[in-house]
C-alpha atoms as a PDB file:
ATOM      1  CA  UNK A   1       0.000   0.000   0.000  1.00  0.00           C
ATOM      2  CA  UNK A   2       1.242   3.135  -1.094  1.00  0.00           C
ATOM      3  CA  UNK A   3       1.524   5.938   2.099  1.00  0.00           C
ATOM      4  CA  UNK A   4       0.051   9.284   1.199  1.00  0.00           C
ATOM      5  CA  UNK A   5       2.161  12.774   1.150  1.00  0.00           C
ATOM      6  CA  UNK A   6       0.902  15.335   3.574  1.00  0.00           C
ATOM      7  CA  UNK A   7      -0.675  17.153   1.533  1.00  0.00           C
ATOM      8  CA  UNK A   8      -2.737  13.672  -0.318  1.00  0.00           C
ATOM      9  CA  UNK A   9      -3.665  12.724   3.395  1.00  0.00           C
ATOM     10  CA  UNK A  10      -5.369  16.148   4.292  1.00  0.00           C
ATOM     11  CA  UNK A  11      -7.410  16.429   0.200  1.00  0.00           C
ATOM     12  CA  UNK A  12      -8.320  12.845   1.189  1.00  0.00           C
ATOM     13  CA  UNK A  13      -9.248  13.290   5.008  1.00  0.00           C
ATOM     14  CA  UNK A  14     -11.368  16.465   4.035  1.00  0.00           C
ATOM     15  CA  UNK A  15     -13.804  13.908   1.182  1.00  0.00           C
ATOM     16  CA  UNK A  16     -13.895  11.495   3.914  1.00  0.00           C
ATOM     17  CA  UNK A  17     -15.309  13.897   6.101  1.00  0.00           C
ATOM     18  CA  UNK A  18     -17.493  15.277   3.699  1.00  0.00           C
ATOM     19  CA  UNK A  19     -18.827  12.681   2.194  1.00  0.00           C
ATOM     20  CA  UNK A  20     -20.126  13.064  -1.714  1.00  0.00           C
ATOM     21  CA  UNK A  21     -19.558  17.043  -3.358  1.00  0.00           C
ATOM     22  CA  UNK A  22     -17.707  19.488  -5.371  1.00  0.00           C
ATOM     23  CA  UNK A  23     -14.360  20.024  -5.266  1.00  0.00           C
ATOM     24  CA  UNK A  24     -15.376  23.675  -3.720  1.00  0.00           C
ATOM     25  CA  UNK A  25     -17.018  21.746  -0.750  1.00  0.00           C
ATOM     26  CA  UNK A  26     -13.867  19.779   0.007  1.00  0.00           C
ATOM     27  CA  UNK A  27     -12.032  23.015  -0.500  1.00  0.00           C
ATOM     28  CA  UNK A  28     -14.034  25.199   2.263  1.00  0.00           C
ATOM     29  CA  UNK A  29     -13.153  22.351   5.051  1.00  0.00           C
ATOM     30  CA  UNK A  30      -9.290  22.557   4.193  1.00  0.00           C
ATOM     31  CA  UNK A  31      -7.410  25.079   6.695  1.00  0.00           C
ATOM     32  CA  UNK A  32      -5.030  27.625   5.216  1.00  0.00           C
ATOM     33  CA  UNK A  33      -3.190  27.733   3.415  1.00  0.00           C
ATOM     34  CA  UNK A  34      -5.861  25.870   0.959  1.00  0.00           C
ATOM     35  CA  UNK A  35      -4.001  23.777  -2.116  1.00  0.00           C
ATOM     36  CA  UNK A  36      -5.348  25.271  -5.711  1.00  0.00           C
ATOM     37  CA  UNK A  37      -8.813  24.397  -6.924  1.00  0.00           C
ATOM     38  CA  UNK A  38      -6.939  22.245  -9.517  1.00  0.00           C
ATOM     39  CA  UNK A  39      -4.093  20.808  -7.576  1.00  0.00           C
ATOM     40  CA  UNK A  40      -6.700  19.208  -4.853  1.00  0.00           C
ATOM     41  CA  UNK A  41      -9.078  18.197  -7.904  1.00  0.00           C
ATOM     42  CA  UNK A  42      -6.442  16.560  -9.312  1.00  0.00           C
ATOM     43  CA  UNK A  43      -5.364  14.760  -6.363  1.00  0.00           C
ATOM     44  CA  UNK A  44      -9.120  13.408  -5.587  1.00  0.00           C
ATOM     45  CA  UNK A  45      -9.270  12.233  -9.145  1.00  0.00           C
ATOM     46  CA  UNK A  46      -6.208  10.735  -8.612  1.00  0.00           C
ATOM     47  CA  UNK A  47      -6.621   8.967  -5.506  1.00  0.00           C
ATOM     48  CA  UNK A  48      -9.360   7.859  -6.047  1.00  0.00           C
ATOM     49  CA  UNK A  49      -8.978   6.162  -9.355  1.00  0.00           C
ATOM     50  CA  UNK A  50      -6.422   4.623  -7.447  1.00  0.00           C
ATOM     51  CA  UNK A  51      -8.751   2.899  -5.223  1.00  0.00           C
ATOM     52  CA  UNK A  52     -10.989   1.049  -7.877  1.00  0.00           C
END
């Protein structure tokens, strides 16, 4: 199993908290300073291909 960066862990932590939304919801429950808009949609994309 891979082990997440920092920065992977709190994108990831913040849809697990959330449940199902935008990328604007996630967004709102990160603290500062917030990744870009693209940089944490790209992540979630990422990660969670990843985990089909």
């Amino acid at each position: 199993m891979e082990k997440l960066s920092v920065q992977e862990e709190e994108a990831m932590q913040a849809v697990w908290q959330h449940g199902e939304g935008f990328i604007k919801d996630f967004l709102d429950t990160i603290a500062e300073p917030k990744p870009p808009y693209t940089t944490l949609a790209s992540t979630i994309k990422t990660r969670s291909a990843s985990r089909l």
